[in-house]
Structure formats: structure tokens, C-alpha cells
PDB file of N, CA and C in Angstrom:
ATOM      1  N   UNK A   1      49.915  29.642 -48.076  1.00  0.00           N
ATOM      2  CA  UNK A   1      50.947  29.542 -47.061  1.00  0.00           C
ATOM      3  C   UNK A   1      51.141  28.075 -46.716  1.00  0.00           C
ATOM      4  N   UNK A   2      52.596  27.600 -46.984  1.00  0.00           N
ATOM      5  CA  UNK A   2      52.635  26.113 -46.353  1.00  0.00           C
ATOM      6  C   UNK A   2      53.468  26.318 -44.804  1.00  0.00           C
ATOM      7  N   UNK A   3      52.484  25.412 -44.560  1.00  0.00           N
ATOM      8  CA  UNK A   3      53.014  25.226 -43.152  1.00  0.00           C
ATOM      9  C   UNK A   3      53.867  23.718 -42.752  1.00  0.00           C
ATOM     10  N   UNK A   4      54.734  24.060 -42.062  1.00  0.00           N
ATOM     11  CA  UNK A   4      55.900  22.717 -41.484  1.00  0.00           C
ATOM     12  C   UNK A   4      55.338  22.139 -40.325  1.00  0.00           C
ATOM     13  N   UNK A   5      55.448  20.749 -40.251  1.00  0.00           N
ATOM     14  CA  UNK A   5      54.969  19.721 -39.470  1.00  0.00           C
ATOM     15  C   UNK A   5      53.604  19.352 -39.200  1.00  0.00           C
ATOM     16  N   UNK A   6      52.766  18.356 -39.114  1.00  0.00           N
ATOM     17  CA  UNK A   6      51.755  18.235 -38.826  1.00  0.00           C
ATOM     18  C   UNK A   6      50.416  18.772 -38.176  1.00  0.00           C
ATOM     19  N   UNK A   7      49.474  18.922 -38.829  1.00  0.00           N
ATOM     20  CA  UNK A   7      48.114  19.394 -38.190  1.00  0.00           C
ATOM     21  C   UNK A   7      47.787  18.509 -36.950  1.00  0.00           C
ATOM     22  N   UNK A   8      47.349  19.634 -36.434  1.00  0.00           N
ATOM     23  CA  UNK A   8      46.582  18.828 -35.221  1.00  0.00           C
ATOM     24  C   UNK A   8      45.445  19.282 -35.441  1.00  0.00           C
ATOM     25  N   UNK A   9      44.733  17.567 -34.608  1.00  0.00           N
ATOM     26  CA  UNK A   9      43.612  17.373 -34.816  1.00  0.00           C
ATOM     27  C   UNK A   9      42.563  18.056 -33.022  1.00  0.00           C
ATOM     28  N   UNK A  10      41.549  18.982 -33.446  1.00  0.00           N
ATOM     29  CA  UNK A  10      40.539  19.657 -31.938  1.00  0.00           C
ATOM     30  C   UNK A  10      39.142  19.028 -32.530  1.00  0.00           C
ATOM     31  N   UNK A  11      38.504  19.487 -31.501  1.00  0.00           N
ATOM     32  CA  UNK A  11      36.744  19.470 -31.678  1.00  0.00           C
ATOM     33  C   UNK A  11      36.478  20.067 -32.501  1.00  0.00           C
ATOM     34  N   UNK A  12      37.261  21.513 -33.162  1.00  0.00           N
ATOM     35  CA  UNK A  12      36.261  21.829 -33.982  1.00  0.00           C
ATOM     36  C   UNK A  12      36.811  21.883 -35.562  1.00  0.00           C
ATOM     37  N   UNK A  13      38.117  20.999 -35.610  1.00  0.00           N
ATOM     38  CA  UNK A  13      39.074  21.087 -36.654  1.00  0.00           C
ATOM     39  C   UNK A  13      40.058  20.654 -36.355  1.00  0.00           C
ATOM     40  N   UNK A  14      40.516  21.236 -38.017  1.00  0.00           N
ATOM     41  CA  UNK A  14      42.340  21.114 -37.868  1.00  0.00           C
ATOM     42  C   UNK A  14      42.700  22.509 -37.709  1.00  0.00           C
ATOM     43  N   UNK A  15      43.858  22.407 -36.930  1.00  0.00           N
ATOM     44  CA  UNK A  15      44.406  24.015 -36.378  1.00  0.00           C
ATOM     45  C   UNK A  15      45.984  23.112 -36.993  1.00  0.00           C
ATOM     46  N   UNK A  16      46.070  24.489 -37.859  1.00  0.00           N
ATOM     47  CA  UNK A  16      47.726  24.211 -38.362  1.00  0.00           C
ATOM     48  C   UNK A  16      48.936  24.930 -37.410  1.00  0.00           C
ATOM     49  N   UNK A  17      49.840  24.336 -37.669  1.00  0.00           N
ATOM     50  CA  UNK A  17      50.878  25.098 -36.928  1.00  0.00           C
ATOM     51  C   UNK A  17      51.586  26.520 -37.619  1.00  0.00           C
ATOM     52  N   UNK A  18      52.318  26.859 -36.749  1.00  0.00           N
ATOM     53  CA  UNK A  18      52.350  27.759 -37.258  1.00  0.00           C
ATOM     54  C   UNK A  18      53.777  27.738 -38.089  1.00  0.00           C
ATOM     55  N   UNK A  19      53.800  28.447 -38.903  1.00  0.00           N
ATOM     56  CA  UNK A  19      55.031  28.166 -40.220  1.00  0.00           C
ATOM     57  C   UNK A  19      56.572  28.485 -39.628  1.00  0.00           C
ATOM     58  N   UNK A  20      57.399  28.739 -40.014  1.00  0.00           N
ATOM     59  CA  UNK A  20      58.401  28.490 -39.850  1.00  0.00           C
ATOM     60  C   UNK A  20      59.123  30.269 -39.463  1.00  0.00           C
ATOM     61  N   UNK A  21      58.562  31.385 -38.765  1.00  0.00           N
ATOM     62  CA  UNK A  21      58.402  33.114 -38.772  1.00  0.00           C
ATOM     63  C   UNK A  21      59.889  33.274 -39.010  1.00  0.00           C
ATOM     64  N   UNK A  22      60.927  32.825 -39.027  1.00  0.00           N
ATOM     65  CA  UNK A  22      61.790  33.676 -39.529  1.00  0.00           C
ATOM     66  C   UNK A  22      61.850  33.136 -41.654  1.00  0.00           C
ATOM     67  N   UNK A  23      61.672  32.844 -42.047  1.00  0.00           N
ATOM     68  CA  UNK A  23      61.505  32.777 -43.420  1.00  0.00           C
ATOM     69  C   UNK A  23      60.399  33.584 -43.962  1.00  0.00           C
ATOM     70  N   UNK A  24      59.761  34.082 -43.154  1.00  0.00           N
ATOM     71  CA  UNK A  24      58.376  35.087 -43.648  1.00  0.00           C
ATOM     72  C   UNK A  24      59.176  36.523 -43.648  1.00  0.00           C
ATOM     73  N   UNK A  25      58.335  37.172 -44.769  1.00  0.00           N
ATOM     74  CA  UNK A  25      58.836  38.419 -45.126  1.00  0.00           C
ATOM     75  C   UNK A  25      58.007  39.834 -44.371  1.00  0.00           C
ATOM     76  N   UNK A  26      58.454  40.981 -44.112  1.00  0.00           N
ATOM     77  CA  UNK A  26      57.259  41.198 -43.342  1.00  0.00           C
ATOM     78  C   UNK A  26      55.955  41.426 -43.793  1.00  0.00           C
ATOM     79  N   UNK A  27      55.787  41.639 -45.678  1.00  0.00           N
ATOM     80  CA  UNK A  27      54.367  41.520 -45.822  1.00  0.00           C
ATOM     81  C   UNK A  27      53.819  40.162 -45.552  1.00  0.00           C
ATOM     82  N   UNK A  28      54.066  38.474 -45.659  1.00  0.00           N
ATOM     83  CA  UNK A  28      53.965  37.711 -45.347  1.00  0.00           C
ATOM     84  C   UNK A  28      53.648  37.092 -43.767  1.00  0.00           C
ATOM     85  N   UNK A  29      54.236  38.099 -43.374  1.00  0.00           N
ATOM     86  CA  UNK A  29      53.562  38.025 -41.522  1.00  0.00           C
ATOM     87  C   UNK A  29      52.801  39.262 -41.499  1.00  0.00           C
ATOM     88  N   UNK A  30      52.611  40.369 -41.382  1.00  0.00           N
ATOM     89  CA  UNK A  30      51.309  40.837 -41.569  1.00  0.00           C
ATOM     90  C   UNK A  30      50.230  40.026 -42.531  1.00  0.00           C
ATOM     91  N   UNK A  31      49.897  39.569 -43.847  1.00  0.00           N
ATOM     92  CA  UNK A  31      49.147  38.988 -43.792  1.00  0.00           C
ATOM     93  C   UNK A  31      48.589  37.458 -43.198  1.00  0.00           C
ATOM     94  N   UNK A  32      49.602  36.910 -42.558  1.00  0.00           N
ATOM     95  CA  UNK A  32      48.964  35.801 -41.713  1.00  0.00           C
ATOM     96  C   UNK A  32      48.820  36.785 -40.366  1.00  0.00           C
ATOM     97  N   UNK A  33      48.750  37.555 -39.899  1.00  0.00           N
ATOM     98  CA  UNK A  33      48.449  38.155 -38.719  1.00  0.00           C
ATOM     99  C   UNK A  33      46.740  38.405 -38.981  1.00  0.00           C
ATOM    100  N   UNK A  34      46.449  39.023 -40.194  1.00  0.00           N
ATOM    101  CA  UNK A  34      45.378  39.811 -41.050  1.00  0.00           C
ATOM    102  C   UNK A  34      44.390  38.154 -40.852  1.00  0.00           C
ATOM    103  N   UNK A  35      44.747  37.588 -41.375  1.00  0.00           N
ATOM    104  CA  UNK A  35      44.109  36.130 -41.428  1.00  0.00           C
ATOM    105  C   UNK A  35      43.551  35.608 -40.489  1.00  0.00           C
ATOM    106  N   UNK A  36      44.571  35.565 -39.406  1.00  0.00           N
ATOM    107  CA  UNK A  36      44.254  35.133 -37.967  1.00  0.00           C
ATOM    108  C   UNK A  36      43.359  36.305 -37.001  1.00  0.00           C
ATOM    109  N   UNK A  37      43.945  36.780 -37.368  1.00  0.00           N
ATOM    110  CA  UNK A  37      42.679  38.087 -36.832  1.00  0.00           C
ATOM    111  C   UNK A  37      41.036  37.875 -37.697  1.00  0.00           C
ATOM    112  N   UNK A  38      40.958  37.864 -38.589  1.00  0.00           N
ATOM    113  CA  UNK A  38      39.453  37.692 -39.444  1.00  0.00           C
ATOM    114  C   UNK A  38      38.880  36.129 -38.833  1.00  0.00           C
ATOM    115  N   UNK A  39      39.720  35.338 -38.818  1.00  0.00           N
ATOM    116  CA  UNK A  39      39.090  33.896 -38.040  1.00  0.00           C
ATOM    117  C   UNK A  39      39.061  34.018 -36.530  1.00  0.00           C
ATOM    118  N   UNK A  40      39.455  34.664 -35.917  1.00  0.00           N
ATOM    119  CA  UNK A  40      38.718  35.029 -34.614  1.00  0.00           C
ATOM    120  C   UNK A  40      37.680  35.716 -34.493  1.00  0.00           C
ATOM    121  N   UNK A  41      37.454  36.626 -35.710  1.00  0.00           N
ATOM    122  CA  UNK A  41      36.598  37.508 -35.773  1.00  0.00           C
ATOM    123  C   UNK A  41      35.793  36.555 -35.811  1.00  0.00           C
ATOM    124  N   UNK A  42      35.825  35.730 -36.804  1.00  0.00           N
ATOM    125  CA  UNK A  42      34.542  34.857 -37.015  1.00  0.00           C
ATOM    126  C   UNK A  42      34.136  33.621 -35.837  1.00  0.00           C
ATOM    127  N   UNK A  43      35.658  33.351 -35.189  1.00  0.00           N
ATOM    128  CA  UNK A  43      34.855  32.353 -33.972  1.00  0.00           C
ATOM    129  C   UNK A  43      34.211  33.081 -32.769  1.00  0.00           C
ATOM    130  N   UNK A  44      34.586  34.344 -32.721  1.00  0.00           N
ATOM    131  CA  UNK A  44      33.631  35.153 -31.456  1.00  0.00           C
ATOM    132  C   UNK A  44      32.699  35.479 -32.428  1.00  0.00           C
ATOM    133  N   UNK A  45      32.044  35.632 -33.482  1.00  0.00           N
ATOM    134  CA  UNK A  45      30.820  36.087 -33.916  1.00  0.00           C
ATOM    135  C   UNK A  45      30.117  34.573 -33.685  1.00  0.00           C
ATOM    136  N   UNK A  46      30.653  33.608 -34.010  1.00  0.00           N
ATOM    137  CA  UNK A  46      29.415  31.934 -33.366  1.00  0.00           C
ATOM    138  C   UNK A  46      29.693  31.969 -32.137  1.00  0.00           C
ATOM    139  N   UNK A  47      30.504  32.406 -31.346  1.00  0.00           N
ATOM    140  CA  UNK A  47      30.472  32.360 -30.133  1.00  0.00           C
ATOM    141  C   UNK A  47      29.309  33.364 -29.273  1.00  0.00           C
ATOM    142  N   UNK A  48      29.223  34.726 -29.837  1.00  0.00           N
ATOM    143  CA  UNK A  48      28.250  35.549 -29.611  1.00  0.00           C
ATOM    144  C   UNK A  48      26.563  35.014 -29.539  1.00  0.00           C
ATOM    145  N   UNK A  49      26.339  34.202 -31.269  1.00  0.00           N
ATOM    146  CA  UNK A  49      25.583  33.717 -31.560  1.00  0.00           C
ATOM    147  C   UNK A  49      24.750  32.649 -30.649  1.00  0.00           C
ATOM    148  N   UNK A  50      26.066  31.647 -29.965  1.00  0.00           N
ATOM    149  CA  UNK A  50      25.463  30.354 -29.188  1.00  0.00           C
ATOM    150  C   UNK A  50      24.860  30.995 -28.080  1.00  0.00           C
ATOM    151  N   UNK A  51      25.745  31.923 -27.502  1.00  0.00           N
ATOM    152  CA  UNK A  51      25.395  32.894 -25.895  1.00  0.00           C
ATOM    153  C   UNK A  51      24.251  33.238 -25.927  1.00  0.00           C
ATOM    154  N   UNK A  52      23.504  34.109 -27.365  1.00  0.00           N
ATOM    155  CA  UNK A  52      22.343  34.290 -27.244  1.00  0.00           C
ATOM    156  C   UNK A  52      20.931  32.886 -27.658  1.00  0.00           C
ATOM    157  N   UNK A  53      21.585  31.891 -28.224  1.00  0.00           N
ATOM    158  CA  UNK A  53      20.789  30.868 -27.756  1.00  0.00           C
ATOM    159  C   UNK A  53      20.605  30.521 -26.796  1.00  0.00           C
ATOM    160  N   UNK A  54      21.797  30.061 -26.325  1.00  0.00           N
ATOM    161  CA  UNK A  54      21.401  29.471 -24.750  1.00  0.00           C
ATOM    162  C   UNK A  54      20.506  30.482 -24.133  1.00  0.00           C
ATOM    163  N   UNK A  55      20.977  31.749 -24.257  1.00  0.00           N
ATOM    164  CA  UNK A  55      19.971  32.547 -23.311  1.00  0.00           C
ATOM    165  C   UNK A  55      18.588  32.905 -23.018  1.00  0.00           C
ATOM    166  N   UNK A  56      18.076  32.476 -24.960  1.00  0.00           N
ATOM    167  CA  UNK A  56      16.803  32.424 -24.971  1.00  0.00           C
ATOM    168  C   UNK A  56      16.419  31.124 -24.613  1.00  0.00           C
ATOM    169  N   UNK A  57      16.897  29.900 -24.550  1.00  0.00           N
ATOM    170  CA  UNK A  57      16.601  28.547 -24.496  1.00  0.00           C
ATOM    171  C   UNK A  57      16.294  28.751 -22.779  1.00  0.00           C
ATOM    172  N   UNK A  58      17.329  29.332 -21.938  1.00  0.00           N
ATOM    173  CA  UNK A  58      16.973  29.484 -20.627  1.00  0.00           C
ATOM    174  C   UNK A  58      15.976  30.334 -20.426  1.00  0.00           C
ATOM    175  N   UNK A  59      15.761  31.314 -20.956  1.00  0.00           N
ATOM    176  CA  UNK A  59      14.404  31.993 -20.458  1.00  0.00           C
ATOM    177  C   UNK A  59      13.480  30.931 -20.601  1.00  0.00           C
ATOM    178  N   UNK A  60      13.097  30.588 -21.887  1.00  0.00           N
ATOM    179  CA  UNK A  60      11.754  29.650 -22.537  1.00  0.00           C
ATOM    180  C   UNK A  60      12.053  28.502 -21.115  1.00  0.00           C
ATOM    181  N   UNK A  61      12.788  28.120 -20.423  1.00  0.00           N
ATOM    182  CA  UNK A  61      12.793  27.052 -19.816  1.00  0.00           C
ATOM    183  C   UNK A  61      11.867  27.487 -18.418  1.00  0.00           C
ATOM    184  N   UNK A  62      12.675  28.570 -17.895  1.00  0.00           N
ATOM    185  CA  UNK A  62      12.029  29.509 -16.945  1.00  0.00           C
ATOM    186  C   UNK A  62      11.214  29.740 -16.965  1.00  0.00           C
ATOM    187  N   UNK A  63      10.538  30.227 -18.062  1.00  0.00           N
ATOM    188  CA  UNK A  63       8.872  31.033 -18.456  1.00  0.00           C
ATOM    189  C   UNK A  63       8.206  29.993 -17.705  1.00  0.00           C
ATOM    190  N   UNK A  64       8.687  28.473 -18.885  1.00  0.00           N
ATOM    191  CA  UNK A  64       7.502  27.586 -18.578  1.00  0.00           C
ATOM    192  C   UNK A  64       7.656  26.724 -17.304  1.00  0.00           C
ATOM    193  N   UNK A  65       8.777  26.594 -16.336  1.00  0.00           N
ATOM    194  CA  UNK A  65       8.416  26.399 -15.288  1.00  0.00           C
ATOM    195  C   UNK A  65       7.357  26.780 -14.418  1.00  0.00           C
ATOM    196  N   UNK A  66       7.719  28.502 -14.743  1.00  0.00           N
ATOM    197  CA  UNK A  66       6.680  30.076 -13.673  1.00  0.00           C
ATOM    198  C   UNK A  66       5.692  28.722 -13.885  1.00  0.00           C
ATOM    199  N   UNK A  67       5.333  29.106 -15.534  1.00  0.00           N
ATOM    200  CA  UNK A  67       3.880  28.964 -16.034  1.00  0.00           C
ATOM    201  C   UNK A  67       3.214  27.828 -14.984  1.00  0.00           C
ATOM    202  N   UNK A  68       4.322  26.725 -15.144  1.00  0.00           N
ATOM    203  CA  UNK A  68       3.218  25.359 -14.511  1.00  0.00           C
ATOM    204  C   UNK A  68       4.083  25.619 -13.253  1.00  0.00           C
ATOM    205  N   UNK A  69       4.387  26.284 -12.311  1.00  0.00           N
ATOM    206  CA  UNK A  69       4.569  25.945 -10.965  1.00  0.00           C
ATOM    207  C   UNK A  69       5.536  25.499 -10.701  1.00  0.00           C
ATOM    208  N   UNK A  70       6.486  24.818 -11.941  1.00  0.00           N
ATOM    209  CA  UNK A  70       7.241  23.817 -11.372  1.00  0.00           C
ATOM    210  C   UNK A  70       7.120  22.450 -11.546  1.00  0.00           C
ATOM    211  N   UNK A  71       5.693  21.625 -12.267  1.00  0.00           N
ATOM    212  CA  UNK A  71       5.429  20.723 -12.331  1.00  0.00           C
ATOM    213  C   UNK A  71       5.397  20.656 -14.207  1.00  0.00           C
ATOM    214  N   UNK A  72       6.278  20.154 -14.114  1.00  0.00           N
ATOM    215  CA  UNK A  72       6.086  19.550 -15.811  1.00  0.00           C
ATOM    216  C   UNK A  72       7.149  18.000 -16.592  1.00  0.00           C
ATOM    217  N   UNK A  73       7.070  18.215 -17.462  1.00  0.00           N
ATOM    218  CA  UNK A  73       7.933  16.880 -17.649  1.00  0.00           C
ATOM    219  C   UNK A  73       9.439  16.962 -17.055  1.00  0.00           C
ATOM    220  N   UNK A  74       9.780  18.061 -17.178  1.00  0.00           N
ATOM    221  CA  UNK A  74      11.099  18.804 -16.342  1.00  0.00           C
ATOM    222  C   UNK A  74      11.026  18.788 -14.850  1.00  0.00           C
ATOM    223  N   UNK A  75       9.557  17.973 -14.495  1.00  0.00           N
ATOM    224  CA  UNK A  75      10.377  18.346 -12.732  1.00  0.00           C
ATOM    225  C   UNK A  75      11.296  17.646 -12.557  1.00  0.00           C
ATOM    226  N   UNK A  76      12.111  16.691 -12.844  1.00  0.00           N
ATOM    227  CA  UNK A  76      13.000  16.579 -12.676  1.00  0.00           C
ATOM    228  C   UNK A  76      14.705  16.886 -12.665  1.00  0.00           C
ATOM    229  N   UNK A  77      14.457  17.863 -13.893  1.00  0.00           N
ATOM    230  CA  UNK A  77      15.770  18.731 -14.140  1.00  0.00           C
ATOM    231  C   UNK A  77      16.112  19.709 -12.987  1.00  0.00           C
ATOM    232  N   UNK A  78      17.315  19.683 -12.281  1.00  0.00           N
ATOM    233  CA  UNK A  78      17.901  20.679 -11.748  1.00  0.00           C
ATOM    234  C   UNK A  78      18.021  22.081 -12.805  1.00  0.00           C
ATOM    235  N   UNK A  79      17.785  22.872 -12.420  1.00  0.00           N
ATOM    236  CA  UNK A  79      17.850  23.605 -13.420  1.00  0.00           C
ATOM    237  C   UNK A  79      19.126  24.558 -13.394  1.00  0.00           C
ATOM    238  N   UNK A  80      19.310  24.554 -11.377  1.00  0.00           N
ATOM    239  CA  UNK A  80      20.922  25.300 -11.286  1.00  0.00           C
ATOM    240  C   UNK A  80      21.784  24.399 -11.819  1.00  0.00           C
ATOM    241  N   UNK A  81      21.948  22.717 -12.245  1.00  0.00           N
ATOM    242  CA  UNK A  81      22.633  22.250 -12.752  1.00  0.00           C
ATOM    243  C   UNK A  81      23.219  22.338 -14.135  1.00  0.00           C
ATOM    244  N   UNK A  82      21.524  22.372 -14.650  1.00  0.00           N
ATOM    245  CA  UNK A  82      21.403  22.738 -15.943  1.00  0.00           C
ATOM    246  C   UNK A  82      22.674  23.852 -16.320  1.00  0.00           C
ATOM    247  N   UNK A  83      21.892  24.967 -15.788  1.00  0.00           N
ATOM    248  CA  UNK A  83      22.245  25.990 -15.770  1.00  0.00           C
ATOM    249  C   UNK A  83      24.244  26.460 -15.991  1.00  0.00           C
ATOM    250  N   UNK A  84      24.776  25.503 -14.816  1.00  0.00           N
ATOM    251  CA  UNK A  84      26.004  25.548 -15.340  1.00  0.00           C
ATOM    252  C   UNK A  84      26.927  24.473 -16.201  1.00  0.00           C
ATOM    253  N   UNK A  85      26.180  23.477 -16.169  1.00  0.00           N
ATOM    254  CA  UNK A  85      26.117  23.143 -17.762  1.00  0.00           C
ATOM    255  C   UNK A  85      26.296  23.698 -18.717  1.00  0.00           C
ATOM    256  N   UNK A  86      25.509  24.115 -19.599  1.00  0.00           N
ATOM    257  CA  UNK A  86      25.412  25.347 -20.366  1.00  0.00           C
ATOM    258  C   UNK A  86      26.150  26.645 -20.500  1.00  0.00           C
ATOM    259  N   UNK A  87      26.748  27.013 -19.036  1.00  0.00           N
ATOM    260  CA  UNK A  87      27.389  28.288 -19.332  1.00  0.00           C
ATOM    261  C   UNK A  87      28.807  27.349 -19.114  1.00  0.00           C
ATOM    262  N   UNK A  88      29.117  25.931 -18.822  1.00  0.00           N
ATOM    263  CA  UNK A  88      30.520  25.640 -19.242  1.00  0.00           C
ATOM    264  C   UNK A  88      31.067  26.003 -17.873  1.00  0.00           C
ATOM    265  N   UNK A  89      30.040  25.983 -16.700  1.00  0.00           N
ATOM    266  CA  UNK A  89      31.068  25.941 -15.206  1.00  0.00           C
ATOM    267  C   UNK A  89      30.879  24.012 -14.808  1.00  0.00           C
ATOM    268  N   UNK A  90      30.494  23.463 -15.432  1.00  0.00           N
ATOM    269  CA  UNK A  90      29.894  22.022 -14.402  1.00  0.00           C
ATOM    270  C   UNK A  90      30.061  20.630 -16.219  1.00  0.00           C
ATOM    271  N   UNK A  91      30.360  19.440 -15.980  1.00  0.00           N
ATOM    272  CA  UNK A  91      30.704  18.790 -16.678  1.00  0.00           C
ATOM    273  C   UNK A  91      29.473  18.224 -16.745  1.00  0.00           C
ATOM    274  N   UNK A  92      28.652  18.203 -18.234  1.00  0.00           N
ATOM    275  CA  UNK A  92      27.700  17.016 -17.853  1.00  0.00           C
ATOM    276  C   UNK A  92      27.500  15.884 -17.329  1.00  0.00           C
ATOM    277  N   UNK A  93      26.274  15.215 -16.742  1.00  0.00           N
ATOM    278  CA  UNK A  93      26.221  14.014 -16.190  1.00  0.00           C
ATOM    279  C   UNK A  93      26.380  12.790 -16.629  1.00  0.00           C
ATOM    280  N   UNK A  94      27.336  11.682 -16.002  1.00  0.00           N
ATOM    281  CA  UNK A  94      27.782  10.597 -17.209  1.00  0.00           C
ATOM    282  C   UNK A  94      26.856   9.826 -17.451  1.00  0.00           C
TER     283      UNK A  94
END
């Protein structure tokens, strides 16, 4: 499929534009529909993936606070900061 006018450039790529829909036939837009549907599929399956990192990364953080009280090389980390950090409510610190 060629697409008209320039790619733009994101964080995690190039995202093309989208082609020109009245010159597409309708098997030609069902399969770019088919397409675009399977690559979402696949960015919520790494998206699924990171959620359950972070989540174990936050437990393991938690555990080992319990463990030492609170006192470890981390006493200094906020951890509610942390915390929305990570879930993408709070901008890291500059």
C-alpha cells in the first residue's frame, strides 16, 4: 500500500498517513482495516506486558521496604511519587 504525503516521525516510530480512502476499493479498505486492527492487537499485547512489569517491579519494591522497615538505599525515594510515575499520572523529576 503506498501512502501520500509524508511520515511522521513519534517515540515509537514512523506512523504513516493514511492513503488517499476514496481510491481504495472495498477489498483494499477492509484489508488496511484488517492490518490496523492486528497492530493494535500487537501494541496492547506490549502494553499488557509493561503493566505487568511495572507491577511486579512495585511489589519487589514494597516487599523490600516491609522487609527493612523502610530503611534502605531507597529511603529516599518517595514511593507515592514513584508510584505515579510509573503508572503515567506525574512527569518525572528534571
Amino acid at each position: 500500500m503506498e501512502c501520500q504525503g509524508s511520515e511522521l516521525e513519534t517515540k515509537g516510530g514512523n506512523v504513516e498517513p493514511l492513503p488517499d480512502l476514496g481510491s481504495l476499493d472495498d477489498a483494499a479498505l477492509k484489508g488496511l482495516i484488517e492490518e490496523l486492527e492486528q497492530q493494535e492487537r500487537e501494541v496492547s499485547y506490549q502494553r499488557r506486558l509493561l503493566h505487568g512489569k511495572i507491577d511486579i517491579l512495585r511489589a519487589e519494591l514494597v516487599a523490600r521496604l516491609q522487609k527493612s522497615g523502610g530503611r534502605s538505599v531507597l529511603e529516599q525515594v518517595d514511593v507515592d511519587r514513584l508510584t505515579d510515575i510509573l503508572t503515567g499520572k506525574a512527569a518525572p523529576p528534571a
